[in-house]
Protein backbone atom coordinates (compact mmCIF):
# COMPACT_ATOMS: atom_id res chain seq x y z
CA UNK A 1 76.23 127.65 76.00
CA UNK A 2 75.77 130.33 78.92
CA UNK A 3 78.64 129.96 81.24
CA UNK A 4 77.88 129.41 85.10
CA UNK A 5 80.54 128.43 87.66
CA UNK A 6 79.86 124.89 87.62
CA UNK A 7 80.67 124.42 83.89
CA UNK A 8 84.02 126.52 84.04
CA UNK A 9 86.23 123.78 84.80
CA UNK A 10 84.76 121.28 83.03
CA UNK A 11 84.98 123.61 80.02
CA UNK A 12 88.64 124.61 80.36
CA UNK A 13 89.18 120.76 80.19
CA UNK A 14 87.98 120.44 77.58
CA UNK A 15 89.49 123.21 75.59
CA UNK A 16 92.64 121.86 76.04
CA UNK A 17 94.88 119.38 73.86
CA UNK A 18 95.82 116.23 75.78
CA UNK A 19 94.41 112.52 75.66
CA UNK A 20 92.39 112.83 78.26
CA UNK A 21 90.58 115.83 79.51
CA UNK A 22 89.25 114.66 83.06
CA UNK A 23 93.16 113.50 83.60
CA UNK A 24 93.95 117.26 83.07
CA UNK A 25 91.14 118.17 85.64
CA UNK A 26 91.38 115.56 88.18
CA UNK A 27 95.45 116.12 88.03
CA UNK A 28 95.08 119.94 88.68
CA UNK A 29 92.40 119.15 91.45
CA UNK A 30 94.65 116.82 92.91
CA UNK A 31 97.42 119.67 92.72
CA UNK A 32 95.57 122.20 94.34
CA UNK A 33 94.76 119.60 97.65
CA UNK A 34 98.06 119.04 97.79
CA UNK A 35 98.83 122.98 97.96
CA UNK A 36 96.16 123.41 100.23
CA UNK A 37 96.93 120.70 102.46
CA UNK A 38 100.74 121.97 103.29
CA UNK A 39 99.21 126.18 102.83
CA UNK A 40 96.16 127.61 104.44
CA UNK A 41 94.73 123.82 105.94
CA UNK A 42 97.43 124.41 108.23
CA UNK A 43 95.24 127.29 110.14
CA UNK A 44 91.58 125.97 109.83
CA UNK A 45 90.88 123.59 113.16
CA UNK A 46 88.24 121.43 110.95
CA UNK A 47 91.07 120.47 108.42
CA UNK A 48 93.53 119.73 111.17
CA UNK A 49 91.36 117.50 113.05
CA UNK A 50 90.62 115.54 109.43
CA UNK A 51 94.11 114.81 108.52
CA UNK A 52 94.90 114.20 112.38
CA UNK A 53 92.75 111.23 112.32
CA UNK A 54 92.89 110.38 108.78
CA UNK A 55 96.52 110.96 107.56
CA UNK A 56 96.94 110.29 104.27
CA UNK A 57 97.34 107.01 101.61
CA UNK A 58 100.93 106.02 100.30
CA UNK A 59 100.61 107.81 96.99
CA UNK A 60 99.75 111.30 98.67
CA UNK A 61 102.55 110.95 101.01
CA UNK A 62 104.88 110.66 97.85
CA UNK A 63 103.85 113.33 96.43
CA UNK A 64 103.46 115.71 99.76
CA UNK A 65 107.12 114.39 100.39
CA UNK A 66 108.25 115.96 96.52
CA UNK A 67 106.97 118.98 97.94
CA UNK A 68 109.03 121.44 99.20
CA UNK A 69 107.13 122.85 102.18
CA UNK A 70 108.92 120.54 104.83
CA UNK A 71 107.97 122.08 108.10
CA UNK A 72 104.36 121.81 107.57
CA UNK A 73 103.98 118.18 106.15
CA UNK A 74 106.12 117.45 109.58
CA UNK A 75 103.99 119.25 111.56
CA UNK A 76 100.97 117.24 110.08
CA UNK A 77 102.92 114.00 110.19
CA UNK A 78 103.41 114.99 114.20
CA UNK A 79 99.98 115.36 115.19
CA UNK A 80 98.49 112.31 113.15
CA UNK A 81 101.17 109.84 114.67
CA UNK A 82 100.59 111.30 118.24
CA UNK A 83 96.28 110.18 117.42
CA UNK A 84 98.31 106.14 116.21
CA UNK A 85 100.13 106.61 119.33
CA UNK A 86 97.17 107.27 121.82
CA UNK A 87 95.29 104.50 119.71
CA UNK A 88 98.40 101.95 120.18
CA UNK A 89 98.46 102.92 123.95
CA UNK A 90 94.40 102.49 124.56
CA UNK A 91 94.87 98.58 122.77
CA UNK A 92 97.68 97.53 124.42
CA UNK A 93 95.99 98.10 127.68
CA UNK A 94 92.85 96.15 126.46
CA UNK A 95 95.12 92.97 125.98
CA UNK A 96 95.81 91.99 129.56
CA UNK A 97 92.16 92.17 130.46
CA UNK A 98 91.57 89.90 127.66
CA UNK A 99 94.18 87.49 128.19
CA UNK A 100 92.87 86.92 131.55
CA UNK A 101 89.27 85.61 130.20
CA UNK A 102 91.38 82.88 128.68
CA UNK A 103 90.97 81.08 131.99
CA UNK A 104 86.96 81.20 131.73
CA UNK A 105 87.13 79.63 128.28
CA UNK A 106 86.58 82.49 126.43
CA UNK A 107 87.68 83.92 122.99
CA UNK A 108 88.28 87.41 124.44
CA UNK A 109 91.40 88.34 123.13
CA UNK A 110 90.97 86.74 119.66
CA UNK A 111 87.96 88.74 119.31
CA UNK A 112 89.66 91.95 120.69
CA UNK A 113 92.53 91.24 118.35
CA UNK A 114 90.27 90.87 115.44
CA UNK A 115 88.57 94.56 116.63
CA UNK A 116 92.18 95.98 116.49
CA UNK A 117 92.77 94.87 113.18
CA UNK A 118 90.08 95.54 111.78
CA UNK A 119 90.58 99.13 113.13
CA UNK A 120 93.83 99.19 111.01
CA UNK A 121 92.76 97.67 108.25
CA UNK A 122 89.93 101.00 108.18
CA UNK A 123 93.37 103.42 109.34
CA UNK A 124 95.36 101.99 106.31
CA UNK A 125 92.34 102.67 103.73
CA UNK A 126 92.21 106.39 105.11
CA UNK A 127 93.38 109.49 103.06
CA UNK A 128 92.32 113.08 103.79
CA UNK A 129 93.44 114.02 100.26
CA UNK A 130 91.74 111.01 98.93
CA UNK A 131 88.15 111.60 100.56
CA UNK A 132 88.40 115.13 99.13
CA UNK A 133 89.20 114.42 95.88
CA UNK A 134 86.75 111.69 95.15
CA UNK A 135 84.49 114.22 96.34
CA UNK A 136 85.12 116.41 93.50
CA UNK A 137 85.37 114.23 91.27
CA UNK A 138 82.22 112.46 91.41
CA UNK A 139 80.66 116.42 91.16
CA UNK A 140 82.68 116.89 88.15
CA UNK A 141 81.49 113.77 86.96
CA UNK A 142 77.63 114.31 87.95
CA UNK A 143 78.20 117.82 86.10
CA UNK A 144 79.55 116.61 82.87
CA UNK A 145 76.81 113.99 82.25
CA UNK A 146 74.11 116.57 82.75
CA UNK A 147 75.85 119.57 80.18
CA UNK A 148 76.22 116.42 78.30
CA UNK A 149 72.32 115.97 78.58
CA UNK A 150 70.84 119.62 78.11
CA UNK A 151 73.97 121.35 75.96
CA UNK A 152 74.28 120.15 72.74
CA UNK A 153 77.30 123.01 72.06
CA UNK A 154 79.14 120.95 74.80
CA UNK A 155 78.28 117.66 73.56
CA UNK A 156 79.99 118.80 70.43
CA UNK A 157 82.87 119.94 72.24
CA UNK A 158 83.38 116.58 74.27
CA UNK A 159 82.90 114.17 70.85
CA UNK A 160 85.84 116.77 69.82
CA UNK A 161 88.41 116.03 72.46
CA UNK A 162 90.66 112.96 71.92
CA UNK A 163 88.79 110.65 74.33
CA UNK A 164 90.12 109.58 77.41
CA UNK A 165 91.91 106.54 79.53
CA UNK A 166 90.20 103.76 80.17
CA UNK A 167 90.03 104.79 83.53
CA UNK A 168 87.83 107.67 82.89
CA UNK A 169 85.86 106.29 80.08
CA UNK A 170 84.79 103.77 82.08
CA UNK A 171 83.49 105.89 84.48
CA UNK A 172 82.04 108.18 82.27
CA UNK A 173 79.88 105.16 81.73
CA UNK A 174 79.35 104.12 84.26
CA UNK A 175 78.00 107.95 85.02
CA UNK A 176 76.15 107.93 82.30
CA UNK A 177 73.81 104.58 82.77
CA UNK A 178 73.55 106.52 85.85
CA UNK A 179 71.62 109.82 84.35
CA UNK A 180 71.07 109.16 80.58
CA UNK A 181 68.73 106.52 79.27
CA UNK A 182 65.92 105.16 76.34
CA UNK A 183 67.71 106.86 73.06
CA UNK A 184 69.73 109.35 74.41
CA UNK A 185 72.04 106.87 76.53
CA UNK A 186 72.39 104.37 73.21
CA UNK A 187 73.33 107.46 71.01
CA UNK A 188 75.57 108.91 74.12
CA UNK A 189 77.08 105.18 74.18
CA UNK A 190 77.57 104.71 70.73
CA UNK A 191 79.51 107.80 69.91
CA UNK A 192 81.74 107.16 73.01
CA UNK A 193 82.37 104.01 72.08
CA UNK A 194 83.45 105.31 68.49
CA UNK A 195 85.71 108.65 69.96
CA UNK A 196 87.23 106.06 72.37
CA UNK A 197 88.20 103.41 69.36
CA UNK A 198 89.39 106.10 67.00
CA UNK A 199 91.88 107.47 69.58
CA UNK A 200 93.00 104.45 70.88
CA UNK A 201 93.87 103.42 67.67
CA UNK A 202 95.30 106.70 66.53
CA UNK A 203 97.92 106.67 69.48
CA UNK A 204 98.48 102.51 68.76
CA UNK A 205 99.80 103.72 65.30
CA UNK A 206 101.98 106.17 66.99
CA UNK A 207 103.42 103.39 69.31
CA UNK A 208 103.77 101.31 66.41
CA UNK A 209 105.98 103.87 64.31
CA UNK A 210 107.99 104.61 67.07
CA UNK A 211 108.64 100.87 67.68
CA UNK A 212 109.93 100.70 63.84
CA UNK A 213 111.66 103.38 64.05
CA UNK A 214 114.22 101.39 66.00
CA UNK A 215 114.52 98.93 63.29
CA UNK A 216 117.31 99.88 60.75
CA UNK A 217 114.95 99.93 57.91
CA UNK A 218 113.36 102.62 59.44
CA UNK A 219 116.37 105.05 60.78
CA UNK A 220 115.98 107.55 58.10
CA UNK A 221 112.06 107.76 58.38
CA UNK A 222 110.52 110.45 59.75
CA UNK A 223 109.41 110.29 63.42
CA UNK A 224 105.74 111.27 62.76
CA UNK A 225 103.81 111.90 65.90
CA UNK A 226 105.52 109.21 67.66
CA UNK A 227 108.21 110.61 69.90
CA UNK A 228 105.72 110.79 72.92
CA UNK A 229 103.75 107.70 71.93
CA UNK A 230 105.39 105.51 75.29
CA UNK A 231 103.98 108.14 77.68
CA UNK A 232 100.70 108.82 75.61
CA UNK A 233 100.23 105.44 75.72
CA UNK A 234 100.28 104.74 78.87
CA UNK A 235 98.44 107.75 79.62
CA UNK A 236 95.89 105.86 77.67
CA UNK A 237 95.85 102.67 79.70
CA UNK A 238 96.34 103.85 83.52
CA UNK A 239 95.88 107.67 83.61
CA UNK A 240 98.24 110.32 84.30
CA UNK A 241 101.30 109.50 86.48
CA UNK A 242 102.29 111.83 89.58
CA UNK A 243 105.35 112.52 88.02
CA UNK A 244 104.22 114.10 84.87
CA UNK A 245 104.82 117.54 84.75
């Protein structure tokens, strides 16, 4: 398979061992935002003004906050609370004009109430980190269905990995019903479906044995491969957590 800069990443996924191979991209993606965010976003204007309105989502301030560059997550904190604050001060000076249509009969300030809310109900969906992630994601995504589609060396080396969460499987199909179709999406489907059973099962087994090997009968058994089966596991069923290493 001839190597352009497209299929790099997606490659290097895939070369490596873990349970799920877009976890291992999306996670380093994810990394690299969050480096980028607190590093050289901090001098370009046009990434300033995004996470000035935008901020970012509870899970990205967690992990911004583990980081140890201080002084510039507080200097982004700054300017996006002084955009809340000038949006605070602009509504609260609506609500006196509204309250005084109450006297004509009118439904003013419910309905400039529900336009405020509604405002913060968008705010509170808003992530800078977020927006770019999906971003690259759904290219990665878009990518791997068509090297899926015209490399057959690569669709050998994805039906070799040791299939994925259920997260990304599911949109891998979802990708998929997207691009493939006729026989090549119900041979695509079918071997997914197989990969994703196998492995499932495979690391079930391991959770198993590592659940018996707290039962006396078991103490002087080998561990197997089960030491790691809790976090594999769960890697299985919800994807990777921020706090993996």
């Amino acid at each position: 398979m001839k190597e352009r800069i497209y299929t790099i990443p997606i490659n290097e996924a895939f070369e490596k061992e873990c349970e799920c191979p877009v976890c291992l991209f999306e996670k380093d993606e994810e990394q690299k935002l969050l480096d980028y965010t607190l590093g050289a976003s901090m001098m370009e204007p046009d990434a300033r003004l995004i996470t000035n309105e935008k901020g970012f989502c509870k899970h990205h301030y967690l992990k911004l906050m583990d980081m140890t560059e201080k002084l510039p997550l507080a200097l982004v904190t700054e300017t996006h609370m002084d955009e809340i604050l000038k949006t605070l001060k602009e509504f609260d000076k609506k609500i006196p004009d509204a309250q005084k249509k109450l006297f004509k009969k009118s439904d003013a300030l419910k309905d400039e109430l529900k336009k405020q809310t509604e405002y913060f109900d968008e705010l509170n969906k808003k992530c800078a980190i977020c927006e770019r992630h999906n971003h690259i994601m759904d290219v990665f995504m878009k990518n791997l269905i068509f090297l899926i589609k015209t490399e057959p060396d690569f669709y050998n080396k994805f039906f070799s990995s040791k299939g994925f969460c259920i997260k990304h499987f599911n949109e891998i199909l979802k990708y998929a019903a997207e691009d493939l179709s006729g026989e090549v999406l119900y041979k695509f489907v079918k071997d997914l479906y197989k990969l994703e059973i196998e492995n499932f099962a495979r690391v079930d087994e391991d959770v198993k044995w590592f659940t018996k090997k707290f039962d006396y009968r078991f103490k002087d058994e080998p561990w197997k491969n089960s030491k790691d089966a809790v976090k594999r596991s769960t890697e299985k069923i919800v994807s990777y957590s921020y706090k993996d290493e």
